[in-house]
N, C-alpha and C. Protein backbone atom coordinates (compact mmCIF):
# COMPACT_ATOMS: atom_id res chain seq x y z
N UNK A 1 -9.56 -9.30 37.68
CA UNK A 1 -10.63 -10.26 37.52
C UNK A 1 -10.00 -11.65 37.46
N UNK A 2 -10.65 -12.58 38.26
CA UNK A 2 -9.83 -13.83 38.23
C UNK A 2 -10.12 -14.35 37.01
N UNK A 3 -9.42 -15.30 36.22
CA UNK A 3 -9.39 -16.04 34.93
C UNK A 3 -10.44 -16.71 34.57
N UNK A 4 -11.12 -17.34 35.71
CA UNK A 4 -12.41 -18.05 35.56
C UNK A 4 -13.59 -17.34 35.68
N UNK A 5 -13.69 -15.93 35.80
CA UNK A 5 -14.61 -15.31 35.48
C UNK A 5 -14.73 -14.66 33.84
N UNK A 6 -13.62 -14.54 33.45
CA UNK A 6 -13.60 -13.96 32.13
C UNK A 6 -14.07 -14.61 31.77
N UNK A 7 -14.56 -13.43 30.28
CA UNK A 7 -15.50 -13.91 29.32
C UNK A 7 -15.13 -14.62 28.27
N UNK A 8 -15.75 -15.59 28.15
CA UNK A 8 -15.06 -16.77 27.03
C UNK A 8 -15.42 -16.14 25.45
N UNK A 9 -14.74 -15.96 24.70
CA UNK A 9 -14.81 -15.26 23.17
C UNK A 9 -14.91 -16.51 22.68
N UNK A 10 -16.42 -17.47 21.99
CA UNK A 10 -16.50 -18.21 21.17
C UNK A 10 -15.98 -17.85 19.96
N UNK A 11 -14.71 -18.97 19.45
CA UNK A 11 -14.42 -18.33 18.08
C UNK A 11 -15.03 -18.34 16.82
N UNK A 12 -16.44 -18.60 16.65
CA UNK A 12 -17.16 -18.53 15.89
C UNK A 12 -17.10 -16.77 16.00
N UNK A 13 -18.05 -16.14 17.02
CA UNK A 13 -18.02 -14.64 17.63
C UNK A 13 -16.69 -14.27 17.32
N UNK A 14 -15.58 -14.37 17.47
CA UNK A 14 -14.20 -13.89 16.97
C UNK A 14 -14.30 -13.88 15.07
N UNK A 15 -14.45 -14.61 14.40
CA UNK A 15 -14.66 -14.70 13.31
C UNK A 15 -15.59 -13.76 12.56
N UNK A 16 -16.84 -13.64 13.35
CA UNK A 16 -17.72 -12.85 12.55
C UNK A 16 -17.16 -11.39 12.95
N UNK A 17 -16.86 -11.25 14.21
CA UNK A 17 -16.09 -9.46 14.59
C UNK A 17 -15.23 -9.42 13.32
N UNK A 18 -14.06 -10.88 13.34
CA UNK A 18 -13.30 -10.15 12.38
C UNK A 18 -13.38 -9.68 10.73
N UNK A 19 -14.82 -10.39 10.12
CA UNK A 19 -15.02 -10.02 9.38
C UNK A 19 -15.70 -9.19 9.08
N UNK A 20 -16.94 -8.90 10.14
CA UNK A 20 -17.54 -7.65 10.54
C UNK A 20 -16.12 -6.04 10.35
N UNK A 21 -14.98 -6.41 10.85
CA UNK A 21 -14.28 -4.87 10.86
C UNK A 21 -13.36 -5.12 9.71
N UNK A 22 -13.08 -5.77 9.46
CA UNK A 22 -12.57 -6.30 7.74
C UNK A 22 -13.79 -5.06 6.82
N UNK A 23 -15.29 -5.62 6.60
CA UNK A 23 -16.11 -5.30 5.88
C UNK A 23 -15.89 -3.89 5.82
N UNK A 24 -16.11 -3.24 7.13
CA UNK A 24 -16.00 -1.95 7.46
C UNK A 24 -14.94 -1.43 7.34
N UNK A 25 -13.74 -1.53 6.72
CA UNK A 25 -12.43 -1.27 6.46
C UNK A 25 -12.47 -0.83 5.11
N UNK A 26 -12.77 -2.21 4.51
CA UNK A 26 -13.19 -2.15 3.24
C UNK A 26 -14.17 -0.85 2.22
N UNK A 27 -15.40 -1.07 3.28
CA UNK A 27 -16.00 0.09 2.69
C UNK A 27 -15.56 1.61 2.87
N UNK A 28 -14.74 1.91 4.07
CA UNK A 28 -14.22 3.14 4.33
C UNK A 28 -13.16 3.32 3.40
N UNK A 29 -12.49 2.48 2.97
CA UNK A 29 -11.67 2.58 1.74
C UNK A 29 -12.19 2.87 0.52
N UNK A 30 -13.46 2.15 -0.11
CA UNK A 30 -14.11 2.56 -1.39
C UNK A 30 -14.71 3.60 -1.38
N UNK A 31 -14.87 4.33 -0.24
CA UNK A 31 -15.60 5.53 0.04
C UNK A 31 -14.45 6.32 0.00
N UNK A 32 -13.71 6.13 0.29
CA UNK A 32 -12.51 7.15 0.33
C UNK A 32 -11.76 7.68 -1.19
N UNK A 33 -11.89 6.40 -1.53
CA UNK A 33 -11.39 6.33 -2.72
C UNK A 33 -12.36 6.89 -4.00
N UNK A 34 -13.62 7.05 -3.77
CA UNK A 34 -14.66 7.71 -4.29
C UNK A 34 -15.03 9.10 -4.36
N UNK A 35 -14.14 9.02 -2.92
CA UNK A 35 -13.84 11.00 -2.78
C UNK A 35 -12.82 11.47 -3.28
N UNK A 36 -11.77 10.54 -3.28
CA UNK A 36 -10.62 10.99 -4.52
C UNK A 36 -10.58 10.83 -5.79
N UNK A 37 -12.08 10.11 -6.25
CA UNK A 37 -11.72 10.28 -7.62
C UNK A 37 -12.66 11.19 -7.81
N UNK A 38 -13.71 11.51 -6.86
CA UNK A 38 -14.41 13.23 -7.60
C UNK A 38 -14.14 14.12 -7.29
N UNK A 39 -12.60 14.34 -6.33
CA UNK A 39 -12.21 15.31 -6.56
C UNK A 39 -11.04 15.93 -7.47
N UNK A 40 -10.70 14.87 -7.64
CA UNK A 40 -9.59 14.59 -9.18
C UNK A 40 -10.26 15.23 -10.11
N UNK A 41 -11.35 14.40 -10.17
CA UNK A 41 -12.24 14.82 -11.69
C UNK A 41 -12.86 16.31 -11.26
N UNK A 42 -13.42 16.99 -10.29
CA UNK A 42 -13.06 18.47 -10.17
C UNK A 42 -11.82 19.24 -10.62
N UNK A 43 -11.14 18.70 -9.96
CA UNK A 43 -9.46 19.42 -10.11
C UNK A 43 -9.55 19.41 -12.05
N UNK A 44 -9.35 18.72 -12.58
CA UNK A 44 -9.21 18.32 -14.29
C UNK A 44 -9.93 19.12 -14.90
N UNK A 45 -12.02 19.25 -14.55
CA UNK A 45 -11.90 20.47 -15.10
C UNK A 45 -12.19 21.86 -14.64
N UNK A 46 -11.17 22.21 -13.43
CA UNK A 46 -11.19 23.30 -13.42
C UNK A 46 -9.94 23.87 -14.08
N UNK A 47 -9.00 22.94 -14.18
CA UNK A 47 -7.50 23.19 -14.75
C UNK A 47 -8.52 23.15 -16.01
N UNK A 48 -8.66 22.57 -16.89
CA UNK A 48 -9.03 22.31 -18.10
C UNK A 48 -10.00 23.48 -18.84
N UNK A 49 -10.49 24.44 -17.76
CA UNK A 49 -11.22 25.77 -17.90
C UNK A 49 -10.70 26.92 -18.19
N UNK A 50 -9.78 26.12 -17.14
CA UNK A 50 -8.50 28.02 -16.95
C UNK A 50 -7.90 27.37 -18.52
N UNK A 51 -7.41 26.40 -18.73
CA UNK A 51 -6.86 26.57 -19.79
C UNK A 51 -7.59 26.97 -21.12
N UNK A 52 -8.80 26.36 -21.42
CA UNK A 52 -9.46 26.70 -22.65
C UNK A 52 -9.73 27.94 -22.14
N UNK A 53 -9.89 28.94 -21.16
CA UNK A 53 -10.19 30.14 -21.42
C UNK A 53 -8.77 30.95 -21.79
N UNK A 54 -7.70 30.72 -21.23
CA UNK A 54 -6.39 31.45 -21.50
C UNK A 54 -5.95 31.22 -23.14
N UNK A 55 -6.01 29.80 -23.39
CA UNK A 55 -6.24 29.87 -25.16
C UNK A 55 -6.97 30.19 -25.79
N UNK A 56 -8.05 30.22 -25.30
CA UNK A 56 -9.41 31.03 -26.24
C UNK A 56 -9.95 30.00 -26.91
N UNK A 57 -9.77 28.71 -26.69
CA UNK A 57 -10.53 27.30 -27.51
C UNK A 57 -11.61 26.79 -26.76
N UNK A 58 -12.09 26.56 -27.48
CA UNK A 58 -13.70 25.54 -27.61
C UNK A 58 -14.03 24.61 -26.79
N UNK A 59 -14.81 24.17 -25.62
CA UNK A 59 -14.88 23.28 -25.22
C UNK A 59 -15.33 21.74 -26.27
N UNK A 60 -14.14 21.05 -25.57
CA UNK A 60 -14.21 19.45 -26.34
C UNK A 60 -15.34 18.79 -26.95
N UNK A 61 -14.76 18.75 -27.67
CA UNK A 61 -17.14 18.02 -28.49
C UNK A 61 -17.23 16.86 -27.80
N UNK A 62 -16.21 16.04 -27.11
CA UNK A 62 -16.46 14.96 -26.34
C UNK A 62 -16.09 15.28 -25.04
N UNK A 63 -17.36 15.51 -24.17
CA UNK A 63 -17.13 15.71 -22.92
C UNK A 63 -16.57 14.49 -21.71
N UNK A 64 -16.78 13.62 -22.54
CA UNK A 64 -15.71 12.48 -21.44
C UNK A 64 -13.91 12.41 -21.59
N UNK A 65 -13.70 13.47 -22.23
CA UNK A 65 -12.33 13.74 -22.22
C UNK A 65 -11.62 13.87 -21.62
């Protein structure tokens, strides 16, 4: 394609793309990171099950433990 047909990228339009895929970066990260912390907090108490059942103790009177 000759040079003078290309499409001119106003850098205003460059700016908003780049914060447009910035945004979207961003949120794929807090989402991600949202799936690792409920599956953490799965993992904790299922370990935390097997263990009060192998000791034979009480579940915690404070369940945010």
């Amino acid at each position: 394609m000759p040079p003078e047909q290309k499409k001119q990228i106003r850098p205003e339009d460059r700016v908003g793309a780049e914060r447009a895929a910035i945004a979207r970066r961003v949120a794929n990260f807090k989402a991600h990171q949202a799936k690792l912390e409920q599956e953490r907090d799965a993992y904790y108490k299922s370990v935390r099950a097997r263990i009060d059942k192998t000791l034979g103790a009480s579940p915690p009177r404070n369940p945010s433990v």
